[in-house]
C-alpha atoms as a PDB file:
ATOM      1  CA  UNK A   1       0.000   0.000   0.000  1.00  0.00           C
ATOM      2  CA  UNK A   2       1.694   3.835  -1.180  1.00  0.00           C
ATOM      3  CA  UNK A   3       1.852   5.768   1.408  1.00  0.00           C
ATOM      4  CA  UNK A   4      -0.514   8.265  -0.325  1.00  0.00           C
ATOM      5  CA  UNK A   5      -3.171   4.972  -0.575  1.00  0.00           C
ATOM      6  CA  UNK A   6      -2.968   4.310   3.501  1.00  0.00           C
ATOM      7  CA  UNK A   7      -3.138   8.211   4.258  1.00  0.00           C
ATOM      8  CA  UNK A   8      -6.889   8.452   2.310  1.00  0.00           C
ATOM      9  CA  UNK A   9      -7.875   5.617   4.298  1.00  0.00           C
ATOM     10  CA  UNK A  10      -6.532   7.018   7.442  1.00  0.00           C
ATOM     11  CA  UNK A  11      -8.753   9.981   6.253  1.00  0.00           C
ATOM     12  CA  UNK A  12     -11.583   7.634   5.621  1.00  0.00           C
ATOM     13  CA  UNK A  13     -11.459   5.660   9.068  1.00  0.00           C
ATOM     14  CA  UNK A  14     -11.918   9.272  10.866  1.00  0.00           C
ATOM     15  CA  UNK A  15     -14.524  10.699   8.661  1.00  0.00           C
ATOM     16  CA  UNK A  16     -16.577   7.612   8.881  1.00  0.00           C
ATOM     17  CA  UNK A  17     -19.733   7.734  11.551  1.00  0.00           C
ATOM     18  CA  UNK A  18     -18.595   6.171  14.852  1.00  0.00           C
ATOM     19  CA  UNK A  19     -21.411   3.560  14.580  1.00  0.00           C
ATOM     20  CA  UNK A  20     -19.732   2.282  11.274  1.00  0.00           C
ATOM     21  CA  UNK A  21     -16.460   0.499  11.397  1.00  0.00           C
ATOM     22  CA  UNK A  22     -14.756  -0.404   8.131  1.00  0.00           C
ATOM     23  CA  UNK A  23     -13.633  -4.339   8.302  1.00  0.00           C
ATOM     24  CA  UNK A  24     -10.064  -4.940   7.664  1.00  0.00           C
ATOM     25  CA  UNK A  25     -11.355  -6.747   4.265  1.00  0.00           C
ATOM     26  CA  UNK A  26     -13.171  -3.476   2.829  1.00  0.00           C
ATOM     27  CA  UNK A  27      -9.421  -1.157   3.996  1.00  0.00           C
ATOM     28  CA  UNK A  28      -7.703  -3.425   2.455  1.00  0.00           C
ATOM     29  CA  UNK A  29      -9.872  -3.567  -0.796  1.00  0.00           C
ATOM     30  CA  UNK A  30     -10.178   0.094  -1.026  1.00  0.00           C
ATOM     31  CA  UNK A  31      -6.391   0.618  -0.901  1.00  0.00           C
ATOM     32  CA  UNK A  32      -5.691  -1.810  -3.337  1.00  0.00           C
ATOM     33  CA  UNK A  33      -8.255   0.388  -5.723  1.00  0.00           C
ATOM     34  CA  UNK A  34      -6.551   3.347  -4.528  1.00  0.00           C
ATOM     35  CA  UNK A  35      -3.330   1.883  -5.635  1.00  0.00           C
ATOM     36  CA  UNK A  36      -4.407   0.704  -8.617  1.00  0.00           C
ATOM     37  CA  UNK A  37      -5.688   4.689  -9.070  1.00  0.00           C
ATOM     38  CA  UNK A  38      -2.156   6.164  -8.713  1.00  0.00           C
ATOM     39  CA  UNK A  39      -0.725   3.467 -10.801  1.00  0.00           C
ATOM     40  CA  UNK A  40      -3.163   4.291 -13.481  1.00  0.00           C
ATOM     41  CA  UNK A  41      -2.792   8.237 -12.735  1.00  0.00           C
ATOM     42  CA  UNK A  42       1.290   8.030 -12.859  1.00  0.00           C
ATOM     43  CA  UNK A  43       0.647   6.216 -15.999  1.00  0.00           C
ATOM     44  CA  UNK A  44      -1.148   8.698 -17.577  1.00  0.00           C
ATOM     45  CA  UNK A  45       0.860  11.291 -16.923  1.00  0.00           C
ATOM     46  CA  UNK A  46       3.895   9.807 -17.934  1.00  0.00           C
ATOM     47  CA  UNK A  47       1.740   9.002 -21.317  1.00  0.00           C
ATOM     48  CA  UNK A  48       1.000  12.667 -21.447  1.00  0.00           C
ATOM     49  CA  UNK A  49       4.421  14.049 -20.760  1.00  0.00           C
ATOM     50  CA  UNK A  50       5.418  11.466 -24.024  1.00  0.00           C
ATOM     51  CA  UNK A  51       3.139  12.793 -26.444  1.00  0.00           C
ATOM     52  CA  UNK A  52       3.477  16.313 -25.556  1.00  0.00           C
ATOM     53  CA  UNK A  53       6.908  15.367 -26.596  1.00  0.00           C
ATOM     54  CA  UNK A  54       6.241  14.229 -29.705  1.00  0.00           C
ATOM     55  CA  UNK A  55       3.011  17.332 -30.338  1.00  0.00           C
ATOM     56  CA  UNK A  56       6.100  19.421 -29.801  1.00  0.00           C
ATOM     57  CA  UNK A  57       8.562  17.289 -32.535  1.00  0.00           C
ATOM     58  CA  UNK A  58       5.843  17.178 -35.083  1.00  0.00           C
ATOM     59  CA  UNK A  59       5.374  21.171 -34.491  1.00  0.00           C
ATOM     60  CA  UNK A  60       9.250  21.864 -34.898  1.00  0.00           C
ATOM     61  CA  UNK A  61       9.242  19.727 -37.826  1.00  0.00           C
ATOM     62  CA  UNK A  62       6.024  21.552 -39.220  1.00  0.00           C
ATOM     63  CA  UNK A  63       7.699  25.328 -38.580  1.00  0.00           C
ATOM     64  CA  UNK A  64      10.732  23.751 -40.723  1.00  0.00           C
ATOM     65  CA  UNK A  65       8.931  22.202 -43.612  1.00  0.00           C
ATOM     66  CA  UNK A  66       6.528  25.659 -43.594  1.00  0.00           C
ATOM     67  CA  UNK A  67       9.841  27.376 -43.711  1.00  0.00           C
ATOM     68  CA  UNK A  68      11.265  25.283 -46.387  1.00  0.00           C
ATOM     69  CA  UNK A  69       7.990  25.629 -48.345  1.00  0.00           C
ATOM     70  CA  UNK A  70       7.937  29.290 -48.120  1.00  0.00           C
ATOM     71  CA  UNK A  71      11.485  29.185 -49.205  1.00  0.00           C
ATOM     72  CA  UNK A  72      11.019  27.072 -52.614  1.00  0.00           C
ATOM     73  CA  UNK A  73       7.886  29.351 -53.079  1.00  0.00           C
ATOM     74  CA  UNK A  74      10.014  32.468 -53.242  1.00  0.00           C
ATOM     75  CA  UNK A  75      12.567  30.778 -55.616  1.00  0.00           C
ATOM     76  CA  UNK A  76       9.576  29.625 -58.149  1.00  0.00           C
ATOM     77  CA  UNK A  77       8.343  32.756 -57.768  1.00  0.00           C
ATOM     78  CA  UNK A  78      11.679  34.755 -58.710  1.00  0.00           C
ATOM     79  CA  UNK A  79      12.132  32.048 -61.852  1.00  0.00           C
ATOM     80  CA  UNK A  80       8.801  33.073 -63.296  1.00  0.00           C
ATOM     81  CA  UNK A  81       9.328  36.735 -62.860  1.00  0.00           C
ATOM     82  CA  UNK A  82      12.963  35.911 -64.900  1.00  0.00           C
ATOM     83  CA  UNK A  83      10.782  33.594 -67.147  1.00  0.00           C
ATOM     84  CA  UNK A  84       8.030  36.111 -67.682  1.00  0.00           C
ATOM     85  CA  UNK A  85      11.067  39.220 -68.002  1.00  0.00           C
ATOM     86  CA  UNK A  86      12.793  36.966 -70.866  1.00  0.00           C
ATOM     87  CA  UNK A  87       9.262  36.698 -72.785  1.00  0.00           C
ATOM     88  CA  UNK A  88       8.984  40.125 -73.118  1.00  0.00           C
ATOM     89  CA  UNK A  89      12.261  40.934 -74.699  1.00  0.00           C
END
């Protein structure tokens, strides 16, 4: 049991009425869900962390090929201008 799993049931044990007493078997269940809840939640987040990793390649990537784009544009664009200048000549 985490240590963060036995302190919620700690928390549990005192907010629960007085005429209500949790058996050990129902603890012992509920921390096993609650540790199978920060599993899952340390999962996600190192899930999360990994594709914001890869949002931000795919964005860096993007800016360059938008850049290289742009780039190739402007030179197509100059050789018809030279194209279009030679025509008229």
């Amino acid at each position: 049991m985490t240590g963060l799993a036995r302190a919620l049931i700690v928390t549990l044990i005192k907010i629960t009425d007085v005429g209500q007493v949790m058996e050990q078997s129902e603890v012992q269940a509920l921390a096993d869900k609650l540790d199978k809840l920060i599993e899952r939640c340390d999962k996600l987040e190192k899930d999360n962390a990994l594709l914001r990793e890869l949002q931000d390649d795919w964005n860096r990537e993007r800016a360059q090929l938008m850049h290289k784009n742009d780039l190739a544009k402007n030179k197509i664009e100059a050789m018809i201008g030279r194209l279009r200048a030679l025509e008229h000549h």
